[in-house]
C-alpha atoms as a PDB file:
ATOM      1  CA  UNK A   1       0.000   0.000   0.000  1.00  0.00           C
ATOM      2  CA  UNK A   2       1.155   3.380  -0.866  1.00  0.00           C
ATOM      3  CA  UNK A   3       2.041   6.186   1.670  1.00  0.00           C
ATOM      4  CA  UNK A   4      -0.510   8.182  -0.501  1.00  0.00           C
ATOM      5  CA  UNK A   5      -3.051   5.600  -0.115  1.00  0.00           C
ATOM      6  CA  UNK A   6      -6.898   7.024   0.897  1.00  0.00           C
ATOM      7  CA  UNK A   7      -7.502   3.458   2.576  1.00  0.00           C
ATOM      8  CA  UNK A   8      -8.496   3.543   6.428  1.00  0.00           C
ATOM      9  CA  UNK A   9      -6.644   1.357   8.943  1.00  0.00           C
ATOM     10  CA  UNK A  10      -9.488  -1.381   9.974  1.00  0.00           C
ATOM     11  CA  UNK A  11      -8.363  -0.155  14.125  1.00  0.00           C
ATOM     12  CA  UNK A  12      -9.337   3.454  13.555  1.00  0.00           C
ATOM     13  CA  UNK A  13     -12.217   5.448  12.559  1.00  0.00           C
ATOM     14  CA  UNK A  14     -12.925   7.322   9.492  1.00  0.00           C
ATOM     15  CA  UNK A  15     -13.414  10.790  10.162  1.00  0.00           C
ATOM     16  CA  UNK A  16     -16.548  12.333  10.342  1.00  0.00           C
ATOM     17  CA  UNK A  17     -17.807  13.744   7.162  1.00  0.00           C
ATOM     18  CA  UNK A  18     -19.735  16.796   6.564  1.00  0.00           C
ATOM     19  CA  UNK A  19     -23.109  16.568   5.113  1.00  0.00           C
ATOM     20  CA  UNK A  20     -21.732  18.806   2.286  1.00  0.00           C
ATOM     21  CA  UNK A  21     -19.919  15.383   1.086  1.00  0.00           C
ATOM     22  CA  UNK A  22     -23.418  14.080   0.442  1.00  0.00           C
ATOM     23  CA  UNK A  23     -25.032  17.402  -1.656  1.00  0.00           C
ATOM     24  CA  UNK A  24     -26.709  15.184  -4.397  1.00  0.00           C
ATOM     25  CA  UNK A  25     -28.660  13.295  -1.746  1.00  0.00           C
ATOM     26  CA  UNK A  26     -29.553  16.214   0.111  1.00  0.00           C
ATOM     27  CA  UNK A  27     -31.026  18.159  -3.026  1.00  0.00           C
ATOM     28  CA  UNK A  28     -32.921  15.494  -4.017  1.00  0.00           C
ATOM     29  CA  UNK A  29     -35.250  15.372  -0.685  1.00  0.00           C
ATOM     30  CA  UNK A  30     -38.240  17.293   0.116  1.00  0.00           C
ATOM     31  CA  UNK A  31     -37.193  19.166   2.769  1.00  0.00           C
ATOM     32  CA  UNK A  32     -34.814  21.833   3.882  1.00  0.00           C
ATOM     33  CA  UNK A  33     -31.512  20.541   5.161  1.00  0.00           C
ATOM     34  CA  UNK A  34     -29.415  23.002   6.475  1.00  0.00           C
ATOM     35  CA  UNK A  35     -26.053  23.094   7.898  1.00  0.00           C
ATOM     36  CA  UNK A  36     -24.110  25.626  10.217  1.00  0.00           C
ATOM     37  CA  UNK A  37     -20.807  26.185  12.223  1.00  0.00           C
ATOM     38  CA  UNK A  38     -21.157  26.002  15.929  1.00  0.00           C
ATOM     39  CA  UNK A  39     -21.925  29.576  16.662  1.00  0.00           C
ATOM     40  CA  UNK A  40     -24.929  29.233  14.324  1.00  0.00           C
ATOM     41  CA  UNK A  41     -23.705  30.649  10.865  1.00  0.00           C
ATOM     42  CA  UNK A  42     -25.562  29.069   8.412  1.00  0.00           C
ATOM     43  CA  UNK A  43     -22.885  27.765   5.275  1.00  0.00           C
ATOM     44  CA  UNK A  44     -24.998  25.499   3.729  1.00  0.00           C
ATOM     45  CA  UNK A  45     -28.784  24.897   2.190  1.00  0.00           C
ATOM     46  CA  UNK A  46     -29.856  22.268   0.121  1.00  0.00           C
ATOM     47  CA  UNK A  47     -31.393  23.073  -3.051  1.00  0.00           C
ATOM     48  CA  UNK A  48     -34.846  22.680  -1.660  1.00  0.00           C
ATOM     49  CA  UNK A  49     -34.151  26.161  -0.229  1.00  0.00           C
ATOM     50  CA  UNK A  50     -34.963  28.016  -3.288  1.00  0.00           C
ATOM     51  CA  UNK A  51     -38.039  26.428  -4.087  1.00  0.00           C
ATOM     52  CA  UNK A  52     -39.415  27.114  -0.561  1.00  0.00           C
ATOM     53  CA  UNK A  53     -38.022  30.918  -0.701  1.00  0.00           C
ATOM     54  CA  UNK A  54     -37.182  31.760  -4.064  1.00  0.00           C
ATOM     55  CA  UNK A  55     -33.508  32.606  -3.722  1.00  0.00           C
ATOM     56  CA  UNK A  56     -30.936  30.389  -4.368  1.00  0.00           C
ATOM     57  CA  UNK A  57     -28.862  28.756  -1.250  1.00  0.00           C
ATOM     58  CA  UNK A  58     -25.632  30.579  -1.733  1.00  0.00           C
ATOM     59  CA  UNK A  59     -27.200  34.001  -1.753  1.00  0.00           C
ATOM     60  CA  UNK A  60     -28.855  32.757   2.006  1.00  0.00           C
ATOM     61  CA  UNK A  61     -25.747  31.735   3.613  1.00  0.00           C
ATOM     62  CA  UNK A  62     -24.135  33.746   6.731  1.00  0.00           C
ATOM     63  CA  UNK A  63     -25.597  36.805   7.632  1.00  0.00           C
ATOM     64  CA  UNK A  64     -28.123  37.030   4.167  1.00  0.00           C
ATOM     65  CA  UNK A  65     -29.750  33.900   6.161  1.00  0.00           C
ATOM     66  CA  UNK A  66     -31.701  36.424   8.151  1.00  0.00           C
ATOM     67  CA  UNK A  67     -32.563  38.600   4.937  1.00  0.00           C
ATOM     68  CA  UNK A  68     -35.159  35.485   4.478  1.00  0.00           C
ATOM     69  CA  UNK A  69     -36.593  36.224   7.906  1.00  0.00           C
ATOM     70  CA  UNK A  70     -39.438  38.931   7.974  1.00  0.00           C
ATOM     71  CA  UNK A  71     -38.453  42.615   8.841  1.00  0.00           C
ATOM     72  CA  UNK A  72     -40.788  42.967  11.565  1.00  0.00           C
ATOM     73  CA  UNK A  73     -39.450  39.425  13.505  1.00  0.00           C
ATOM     74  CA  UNK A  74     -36.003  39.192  12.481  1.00  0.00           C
ATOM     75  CA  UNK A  75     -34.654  40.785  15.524  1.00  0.00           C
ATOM     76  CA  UNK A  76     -36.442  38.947  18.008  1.00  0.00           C
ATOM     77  CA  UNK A  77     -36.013  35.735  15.514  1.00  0.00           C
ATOM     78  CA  UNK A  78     -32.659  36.277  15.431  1.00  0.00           C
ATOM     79  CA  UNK A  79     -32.094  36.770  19.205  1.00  0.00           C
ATOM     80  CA  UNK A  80     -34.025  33.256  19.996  1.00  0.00           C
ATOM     81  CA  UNK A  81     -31.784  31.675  17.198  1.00  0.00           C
ATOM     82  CA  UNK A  82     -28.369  32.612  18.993  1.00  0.00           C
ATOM     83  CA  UNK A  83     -29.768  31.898  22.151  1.00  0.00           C
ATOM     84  CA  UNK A  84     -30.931  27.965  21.397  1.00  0.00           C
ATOM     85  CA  UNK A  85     -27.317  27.740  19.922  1.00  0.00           C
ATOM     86  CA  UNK A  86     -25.878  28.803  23.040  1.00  0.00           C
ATOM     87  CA  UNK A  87     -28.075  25.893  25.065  1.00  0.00           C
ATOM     88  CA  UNK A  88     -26.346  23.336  22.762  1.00  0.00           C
ATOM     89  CA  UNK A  89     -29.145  21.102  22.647  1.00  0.00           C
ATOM     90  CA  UNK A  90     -31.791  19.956  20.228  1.00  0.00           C
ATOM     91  CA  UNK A  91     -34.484  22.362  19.469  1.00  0.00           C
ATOM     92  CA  UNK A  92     -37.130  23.809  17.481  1.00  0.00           C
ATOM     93  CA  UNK A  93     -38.132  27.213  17.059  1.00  0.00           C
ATOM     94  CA  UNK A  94     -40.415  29.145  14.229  1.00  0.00           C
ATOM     95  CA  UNK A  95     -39.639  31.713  11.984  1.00  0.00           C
ATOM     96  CA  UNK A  96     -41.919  33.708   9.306  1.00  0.00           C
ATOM     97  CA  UNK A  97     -40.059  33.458   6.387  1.00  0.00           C
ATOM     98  CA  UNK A  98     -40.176  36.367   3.699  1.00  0.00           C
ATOM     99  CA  UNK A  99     -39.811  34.867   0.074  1.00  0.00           C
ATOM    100  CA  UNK A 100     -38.901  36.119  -2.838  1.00  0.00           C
ATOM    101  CA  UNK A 101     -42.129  37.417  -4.209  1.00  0.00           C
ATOM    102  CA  UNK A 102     -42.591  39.593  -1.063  1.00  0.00           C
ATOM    103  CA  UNK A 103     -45.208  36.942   0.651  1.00  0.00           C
ATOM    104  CA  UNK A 104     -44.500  35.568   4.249  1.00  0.00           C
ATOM    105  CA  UNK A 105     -44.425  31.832   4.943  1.00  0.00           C
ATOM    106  CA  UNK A 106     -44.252  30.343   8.460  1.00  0.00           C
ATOM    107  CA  UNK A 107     -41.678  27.326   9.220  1.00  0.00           C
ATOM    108  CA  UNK A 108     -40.484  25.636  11.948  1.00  0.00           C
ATOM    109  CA  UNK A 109     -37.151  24.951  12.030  1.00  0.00           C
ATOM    110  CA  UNK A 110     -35.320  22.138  13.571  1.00  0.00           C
ATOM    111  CA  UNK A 111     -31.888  21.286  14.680  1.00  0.00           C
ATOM    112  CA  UNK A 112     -29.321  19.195  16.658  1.00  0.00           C
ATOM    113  CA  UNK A 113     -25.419  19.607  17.904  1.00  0.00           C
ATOM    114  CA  UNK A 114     -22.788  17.303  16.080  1.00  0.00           C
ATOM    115  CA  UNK A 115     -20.167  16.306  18.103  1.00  0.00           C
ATOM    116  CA  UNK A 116     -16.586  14.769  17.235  1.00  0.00           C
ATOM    117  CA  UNK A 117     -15.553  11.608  19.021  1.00  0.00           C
ATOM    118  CA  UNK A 118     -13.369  13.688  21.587  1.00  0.00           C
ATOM    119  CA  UNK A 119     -16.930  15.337  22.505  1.00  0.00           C
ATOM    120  CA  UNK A 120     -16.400  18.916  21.094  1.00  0.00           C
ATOM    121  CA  UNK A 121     -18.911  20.752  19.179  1.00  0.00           C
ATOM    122  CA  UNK A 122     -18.106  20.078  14.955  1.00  0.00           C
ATOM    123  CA  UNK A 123     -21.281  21.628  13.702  1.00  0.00           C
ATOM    124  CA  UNK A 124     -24.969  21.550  13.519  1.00  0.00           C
ATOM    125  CA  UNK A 125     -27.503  19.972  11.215  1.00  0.00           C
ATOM    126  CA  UNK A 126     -31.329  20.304  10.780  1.00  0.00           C
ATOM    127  CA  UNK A 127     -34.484  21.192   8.939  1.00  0.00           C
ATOM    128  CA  UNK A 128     -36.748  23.668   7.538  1.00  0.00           C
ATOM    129  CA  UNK A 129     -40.380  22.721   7.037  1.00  0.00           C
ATOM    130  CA  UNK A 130     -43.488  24.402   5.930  1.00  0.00           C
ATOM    131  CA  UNK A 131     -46.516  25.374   8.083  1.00  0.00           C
ATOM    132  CA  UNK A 132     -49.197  24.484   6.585  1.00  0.00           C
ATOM    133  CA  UNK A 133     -51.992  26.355   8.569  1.00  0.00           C
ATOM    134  CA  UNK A 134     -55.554  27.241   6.162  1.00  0.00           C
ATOM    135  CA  UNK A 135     -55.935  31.130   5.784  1.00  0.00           C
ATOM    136  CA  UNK A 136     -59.141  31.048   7.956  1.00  0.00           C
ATOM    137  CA  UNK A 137     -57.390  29.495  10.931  1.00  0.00           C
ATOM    138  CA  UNK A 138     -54.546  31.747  10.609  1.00  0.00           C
ATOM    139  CA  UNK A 139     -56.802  34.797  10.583  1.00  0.00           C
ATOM    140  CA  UNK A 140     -58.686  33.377  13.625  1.00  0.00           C
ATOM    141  CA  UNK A 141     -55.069  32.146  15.784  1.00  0.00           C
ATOM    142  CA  UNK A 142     -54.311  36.443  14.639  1.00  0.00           C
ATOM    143  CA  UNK A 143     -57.039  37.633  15.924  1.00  0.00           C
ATOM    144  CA  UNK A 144     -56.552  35.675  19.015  1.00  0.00           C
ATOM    145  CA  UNK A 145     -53.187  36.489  19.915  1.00  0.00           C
ATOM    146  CA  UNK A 146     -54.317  40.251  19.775  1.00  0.00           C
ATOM    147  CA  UNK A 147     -57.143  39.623  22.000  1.00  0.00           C
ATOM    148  CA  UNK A 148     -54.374  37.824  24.406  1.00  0.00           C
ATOM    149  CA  UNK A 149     -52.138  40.618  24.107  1.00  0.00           C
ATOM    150  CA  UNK A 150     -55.069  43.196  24.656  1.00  0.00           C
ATOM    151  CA  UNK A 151     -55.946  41.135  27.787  1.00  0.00           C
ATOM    152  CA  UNK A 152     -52.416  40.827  29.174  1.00  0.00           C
ATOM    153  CA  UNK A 153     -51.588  44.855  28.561  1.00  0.00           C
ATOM    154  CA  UNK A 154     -54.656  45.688  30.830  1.00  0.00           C
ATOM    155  CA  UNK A 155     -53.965  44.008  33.404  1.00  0.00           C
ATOM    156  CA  UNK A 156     -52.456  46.446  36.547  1.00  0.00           C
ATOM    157  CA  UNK A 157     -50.030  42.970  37.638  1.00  0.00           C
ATOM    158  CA  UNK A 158     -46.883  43.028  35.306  1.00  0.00           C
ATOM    159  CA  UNK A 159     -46.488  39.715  33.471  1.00  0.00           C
ATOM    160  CA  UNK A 160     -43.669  38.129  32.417  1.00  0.00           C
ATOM    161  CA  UNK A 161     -42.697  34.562  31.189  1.00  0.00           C
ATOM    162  CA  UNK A 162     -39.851  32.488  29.373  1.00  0.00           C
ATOM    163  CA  UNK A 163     -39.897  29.692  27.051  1.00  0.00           C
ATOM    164  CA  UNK A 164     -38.263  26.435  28.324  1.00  0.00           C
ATOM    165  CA  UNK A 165     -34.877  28.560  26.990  1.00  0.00           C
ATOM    166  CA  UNK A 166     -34.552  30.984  29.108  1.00  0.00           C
ATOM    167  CA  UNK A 167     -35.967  33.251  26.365  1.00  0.00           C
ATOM    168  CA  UNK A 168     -38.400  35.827  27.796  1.00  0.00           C
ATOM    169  CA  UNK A 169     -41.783  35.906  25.990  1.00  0.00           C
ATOM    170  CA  UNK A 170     -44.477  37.884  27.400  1.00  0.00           C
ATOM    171  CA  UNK A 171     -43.702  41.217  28.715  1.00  0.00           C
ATOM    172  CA  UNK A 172     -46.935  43.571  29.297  1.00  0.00           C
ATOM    173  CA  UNK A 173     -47.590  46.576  29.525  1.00  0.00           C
ATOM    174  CA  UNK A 174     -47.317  47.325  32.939  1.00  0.00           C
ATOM    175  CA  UNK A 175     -44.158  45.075  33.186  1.00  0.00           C
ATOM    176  CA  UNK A 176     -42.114  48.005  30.911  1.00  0.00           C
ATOM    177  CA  UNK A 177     -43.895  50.410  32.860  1.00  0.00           C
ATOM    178  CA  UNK A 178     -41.976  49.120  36.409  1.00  0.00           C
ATOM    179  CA  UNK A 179     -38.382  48.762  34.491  1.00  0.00           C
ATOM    180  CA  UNK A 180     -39.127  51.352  32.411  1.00  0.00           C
ATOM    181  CA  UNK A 181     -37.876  49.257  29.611  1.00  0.00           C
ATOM    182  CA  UNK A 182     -39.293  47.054  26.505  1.00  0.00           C
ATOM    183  CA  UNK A 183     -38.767  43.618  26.377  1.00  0.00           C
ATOM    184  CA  UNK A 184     -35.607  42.605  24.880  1.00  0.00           C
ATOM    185  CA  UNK A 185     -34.251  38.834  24.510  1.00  0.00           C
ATOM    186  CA  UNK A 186     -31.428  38.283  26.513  1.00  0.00           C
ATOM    187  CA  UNK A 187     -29.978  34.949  28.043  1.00  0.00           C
ATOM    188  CA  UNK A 188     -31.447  34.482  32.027  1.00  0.00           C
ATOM    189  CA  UNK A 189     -27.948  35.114  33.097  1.00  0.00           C
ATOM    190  CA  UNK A 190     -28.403  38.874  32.068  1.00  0.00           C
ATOM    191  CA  UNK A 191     -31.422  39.656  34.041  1.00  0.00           C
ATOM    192  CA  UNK A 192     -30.565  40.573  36.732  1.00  0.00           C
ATOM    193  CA  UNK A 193     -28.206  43.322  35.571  1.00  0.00           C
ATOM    194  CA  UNK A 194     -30.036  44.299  32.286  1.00  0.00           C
ATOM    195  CA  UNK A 195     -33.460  44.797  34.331  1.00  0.00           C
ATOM    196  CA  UNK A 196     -31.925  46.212  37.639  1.00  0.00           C
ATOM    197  CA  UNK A 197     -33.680  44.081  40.246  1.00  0.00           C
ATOM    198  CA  UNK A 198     -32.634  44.160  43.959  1.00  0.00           C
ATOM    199  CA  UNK A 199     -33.532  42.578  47.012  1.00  0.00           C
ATOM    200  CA  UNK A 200     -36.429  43.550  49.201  1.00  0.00           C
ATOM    201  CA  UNK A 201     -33.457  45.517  51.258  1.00  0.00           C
ATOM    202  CA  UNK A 202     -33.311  47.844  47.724  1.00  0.00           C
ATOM    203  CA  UNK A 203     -29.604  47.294  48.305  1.00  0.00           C
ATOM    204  CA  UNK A 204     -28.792  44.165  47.527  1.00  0.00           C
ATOM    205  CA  UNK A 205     -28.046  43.057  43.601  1.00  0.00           C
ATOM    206  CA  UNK A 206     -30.493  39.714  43.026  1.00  0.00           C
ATOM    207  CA  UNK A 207     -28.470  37.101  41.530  1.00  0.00           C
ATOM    208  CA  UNK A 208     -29.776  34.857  38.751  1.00  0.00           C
ATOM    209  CA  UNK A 209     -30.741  31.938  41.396  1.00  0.00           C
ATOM    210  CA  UNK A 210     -32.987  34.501  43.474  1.00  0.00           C
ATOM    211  CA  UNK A 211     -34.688  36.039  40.741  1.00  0.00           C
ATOM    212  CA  UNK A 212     -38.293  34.954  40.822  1.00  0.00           C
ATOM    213  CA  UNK A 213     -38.773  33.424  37.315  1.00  0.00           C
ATOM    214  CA  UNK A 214     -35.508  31.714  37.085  1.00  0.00           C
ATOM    215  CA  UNK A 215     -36.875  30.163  40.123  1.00  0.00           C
ATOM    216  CA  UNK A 216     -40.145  29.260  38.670  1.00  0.00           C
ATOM    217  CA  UNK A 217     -38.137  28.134  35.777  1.00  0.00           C
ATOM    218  CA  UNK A 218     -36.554  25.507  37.641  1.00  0.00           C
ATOM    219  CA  UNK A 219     -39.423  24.777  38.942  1.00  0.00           C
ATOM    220  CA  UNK A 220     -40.164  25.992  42.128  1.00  0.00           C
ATOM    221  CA  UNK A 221     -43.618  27.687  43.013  1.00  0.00           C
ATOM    222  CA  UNK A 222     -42.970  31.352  43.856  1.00  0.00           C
ATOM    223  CA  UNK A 223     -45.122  33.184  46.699  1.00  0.00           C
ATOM    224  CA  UNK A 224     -45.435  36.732  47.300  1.00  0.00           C
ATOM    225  CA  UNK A 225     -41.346  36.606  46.794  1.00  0.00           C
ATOM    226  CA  UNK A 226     -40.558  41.073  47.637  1.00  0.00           C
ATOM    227  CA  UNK A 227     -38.178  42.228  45.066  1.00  0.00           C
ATOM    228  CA  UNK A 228     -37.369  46.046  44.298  1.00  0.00           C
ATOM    229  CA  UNK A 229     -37.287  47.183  40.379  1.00  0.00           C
ATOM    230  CA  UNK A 230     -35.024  50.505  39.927  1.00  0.00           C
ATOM    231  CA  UNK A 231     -36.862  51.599  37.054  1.00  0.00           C
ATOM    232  CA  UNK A 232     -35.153  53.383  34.263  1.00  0.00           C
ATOM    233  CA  UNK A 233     -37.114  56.224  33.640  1.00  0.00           C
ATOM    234  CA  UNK A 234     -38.184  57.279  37.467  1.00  0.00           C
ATOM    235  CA  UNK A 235     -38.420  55.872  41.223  1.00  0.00           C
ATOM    236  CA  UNK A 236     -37.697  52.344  42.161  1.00  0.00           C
ATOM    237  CA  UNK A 237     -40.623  50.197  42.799  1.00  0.00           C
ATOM    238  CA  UNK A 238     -41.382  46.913  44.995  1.00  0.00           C
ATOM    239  CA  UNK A 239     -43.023  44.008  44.150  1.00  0.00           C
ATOM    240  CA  UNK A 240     -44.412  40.774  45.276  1.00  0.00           C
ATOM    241  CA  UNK A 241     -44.351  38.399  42.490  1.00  0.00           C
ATOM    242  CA  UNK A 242     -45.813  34.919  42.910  1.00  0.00           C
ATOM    243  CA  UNK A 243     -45.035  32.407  39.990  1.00  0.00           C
ATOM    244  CA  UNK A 244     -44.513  29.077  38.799  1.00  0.00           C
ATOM    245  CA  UNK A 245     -43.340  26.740  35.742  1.00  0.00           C
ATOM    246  CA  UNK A 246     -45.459  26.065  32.729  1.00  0.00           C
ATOM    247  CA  UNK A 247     -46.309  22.395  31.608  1.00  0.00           C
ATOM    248  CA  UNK A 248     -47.573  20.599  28.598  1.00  0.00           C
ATOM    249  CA  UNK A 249     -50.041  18.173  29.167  1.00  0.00           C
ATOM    250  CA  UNK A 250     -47.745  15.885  27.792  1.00  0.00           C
ATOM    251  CA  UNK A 251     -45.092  16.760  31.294  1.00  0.00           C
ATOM    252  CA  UNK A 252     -42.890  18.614  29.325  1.00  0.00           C
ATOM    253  CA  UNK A 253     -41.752  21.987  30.929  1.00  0.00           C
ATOM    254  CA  UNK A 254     -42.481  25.142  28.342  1.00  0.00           C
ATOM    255  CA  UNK A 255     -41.346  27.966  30.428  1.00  0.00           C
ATOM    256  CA  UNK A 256     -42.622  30.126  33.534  1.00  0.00           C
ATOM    257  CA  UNK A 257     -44.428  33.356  34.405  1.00  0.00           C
ATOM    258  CA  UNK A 258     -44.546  35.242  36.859  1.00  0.00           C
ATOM    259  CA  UNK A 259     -47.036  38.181  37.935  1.00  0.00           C
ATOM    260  CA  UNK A 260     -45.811  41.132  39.935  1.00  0.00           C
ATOM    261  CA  UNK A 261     -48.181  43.451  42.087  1.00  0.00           C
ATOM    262  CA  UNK A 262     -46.476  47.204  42.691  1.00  0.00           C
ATOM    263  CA  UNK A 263     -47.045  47.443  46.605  1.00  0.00           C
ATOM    264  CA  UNK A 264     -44.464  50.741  46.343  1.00  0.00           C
ATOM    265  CA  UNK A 265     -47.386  52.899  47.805  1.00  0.00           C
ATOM    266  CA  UNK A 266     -48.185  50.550  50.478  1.00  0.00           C
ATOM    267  CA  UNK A 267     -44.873  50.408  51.287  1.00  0.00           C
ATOM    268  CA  UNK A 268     -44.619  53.757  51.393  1.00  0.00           C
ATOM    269  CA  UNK A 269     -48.123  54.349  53.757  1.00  0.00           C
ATOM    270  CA  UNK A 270     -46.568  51.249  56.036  1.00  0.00           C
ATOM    271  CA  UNK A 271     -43.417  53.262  56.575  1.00  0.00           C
ATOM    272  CA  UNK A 272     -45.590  56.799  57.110  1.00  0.00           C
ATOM    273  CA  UNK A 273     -47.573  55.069  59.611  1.00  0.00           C
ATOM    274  CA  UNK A 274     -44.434  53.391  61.590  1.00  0.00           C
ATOM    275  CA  UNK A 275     -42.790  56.593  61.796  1.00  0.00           C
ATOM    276  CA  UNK A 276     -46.121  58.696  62.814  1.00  0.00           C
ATOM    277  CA  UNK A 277     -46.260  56.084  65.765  1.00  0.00           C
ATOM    278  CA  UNK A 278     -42.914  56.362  66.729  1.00  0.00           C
ATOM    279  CA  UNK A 279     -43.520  60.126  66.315  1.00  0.00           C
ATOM    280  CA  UNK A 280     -46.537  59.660  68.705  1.00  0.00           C
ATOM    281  CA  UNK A 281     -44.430  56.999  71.849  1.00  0.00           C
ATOM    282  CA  UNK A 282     -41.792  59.425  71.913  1.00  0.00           C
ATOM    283  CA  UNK A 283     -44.171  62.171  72.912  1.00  0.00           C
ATOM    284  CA  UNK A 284     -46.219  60.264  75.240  1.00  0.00           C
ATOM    285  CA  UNK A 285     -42.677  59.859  76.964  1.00  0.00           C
ATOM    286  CA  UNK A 286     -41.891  63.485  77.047  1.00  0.00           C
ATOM    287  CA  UNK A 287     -45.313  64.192  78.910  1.00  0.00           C
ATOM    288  CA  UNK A 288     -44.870  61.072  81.119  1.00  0.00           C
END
C-alpha cells in the first residue's frame, strides 16, 4: 500500500464527514436541510431552499440567512436563534419566512449539535419545514393572539414569562412600565443586571438563582417573593411576584411566568404610619 493511499486502517475510525460530502442526496429530498458552524452561521442549504423561498442557497448563507426572515421578527427571531445555539441542545423554534415574491411563509425549524468523538462541538444539522396552517385558521389564531395581548396589557399585575430557553416571551404593559424598559431577549444570566432588580433591602443586587422566574423556571412555586425594580425612567418600585413553571399536558416543561403586584405605595403608607407612631411613643414619653 502506498504512503498516498486514501484506505483507512481497519483499528481506527474514518473521520466524520460533513453533510456537504453528500449534496446530491440532500437536493434530491423534500425538505430543507441546512447546515451551520457552531456559533450558528448558516454555510450550507440544500437546493430545496430556493423552491421554498425563491432565492438560491448561496445568496442565504451567513448573515443574508436572516434577509429570508421577515423585517418585523427578524430581531427577536434572530435573538431566539443565537440563544438555542448557546443551550447546545436539540431544538425547534419558528420563523416567518419572507420569500422572494414579497409573501410571508411560516416554518419551523429544527436542529441538533454534532459532536466529534473527543466530545467537542463540529457543527450543527437540521431542517426547515413548511406550516401548513388554512388562511381562515390563521386569521382566527391572529385575531386571538391580539385579544391575548389586549388582555395581558390591561392588566395592573406586570407579566412576564420564558420559554423552556430561558428566552423571555411575554412582557406587558405594565411590566415596561416598572423597568421602564421594553422587552428585549437576553440569556437568564443577564437579568438581573439588564433589568436592575434588587432585594427587598433595595440594596442588595439579586443574583440569577434569586430572581423569581428563574426560580419558577426551575421549577419551584414562587409566593409573594418582595423584590425592588429601579426603574429606568423614574423611582424604584417593589413588588411581590408569585409564579410558577409552565407544563404541557404531555409533562414537558415550556417555560414560567410570573405576575408582579407594585405594593411601592403601600410600602410607602406602612413606613408613614411606623414613623407617625414612633412620632406619637416618643411624645407620650416626654409628657410622662
Amino acid at each position: 500500500m502506498t504512503s498516498d493511499s486514501q484506505t483507512h486502517s481497519p483499528f481506527s475510525a474514518p473521520p466524520s464527514p460533513s453533510i456537504k460530502d453528500s449534496q446530491q442526496t440532500l437536493d434530491a429530498l423534500p425538505t430543507v436541510i441546512w447546515e451551520a458552524d457552531p456559533q450558528g452561521q448558516v454555510n450550507l442549504l440544500s437546493a430545496r431552499w430556493q423552491t421554498l423561498t425563491g432565492r438560491a442557497p448561496v445568496d442565504s448563507l451567513g448573515d443574508a440567512f436572516w434577509q429570508s426572515v421577515a423585517p418585523t421578527r427578524r430581531e427577536h427571531s434572530r435573538q431566539q436563534w443565537n440563544m438555542v445555539f448557546r443551550h447546545q441542545q436539540i431544538f425547534e423554534i419558528h420563523l416567518d419566512l419572507c420569500l422572494a415574491n414579497g409573501s410571508l411563509r411560516p416554518v419551523l425549524v429544527q436542529g441538533e449539535p454534532i459532536w466529534d468523538q473527543q466530545g467537542r462541538l463540529k457543527n450543527w444539522v437540521g431542517t426547515v419545514q413548511t406550516i401548513h396552517t388554512a388562511p381562515l385558521l390563521q386569521t382566527e389564531l391572529d385575531n386571538s393572539q391580539k385579544f391575548l395581548q389586549a388582555v395581558l396589557d390591561n392588566l395592573s399585575n406586570g407579566i412576564v414569562a420564558c420559554d423552556a430557553q430561558g428566552a423571555l416571551t411575554v412582557f406587558n404593559r405594565a411590566t415596561q412600565e416598572l423597568h421602564g424598559l421594553p422587552l428585549r431577549f437576553i440569556p437568564a444570566e443577564q437579568w438581573a443586571d439588564y433589568y436592575d432588580l434588587y432585594a427587598a433591602d433595595g440594596k442588595t443586587p439579586l443574583s440569577q438563582k434569586d430572581i423569581p422566574l428563574y426560580r419558577a423556571l426551575q421549577g419551584e412555586s414562587i409566593q409573594n417573593a418582595e423584590m425592588v425594580i429601579q426603574s429606568r425612567q423614574g423611582p424604584s418600585r417593589t413588588v411581590l411576584a408569585n409564579g410558577d413553571p409552565i407544563f404541557a399536558k404531555d409533562g414537558q416543561k415550556l417555560g414560567a411566568v410570573v405576575a408582579m403586584q407594585d405594593i411601592t405605595d403601600w410600602k410607602r403608607a406602612e413606613l408613614e404610619l411606623r414613623e407617625s407612631e414612633d412620632r406619637w411613643q416618643l411624645a407620650l414619653l416626654g409628657t410622662g
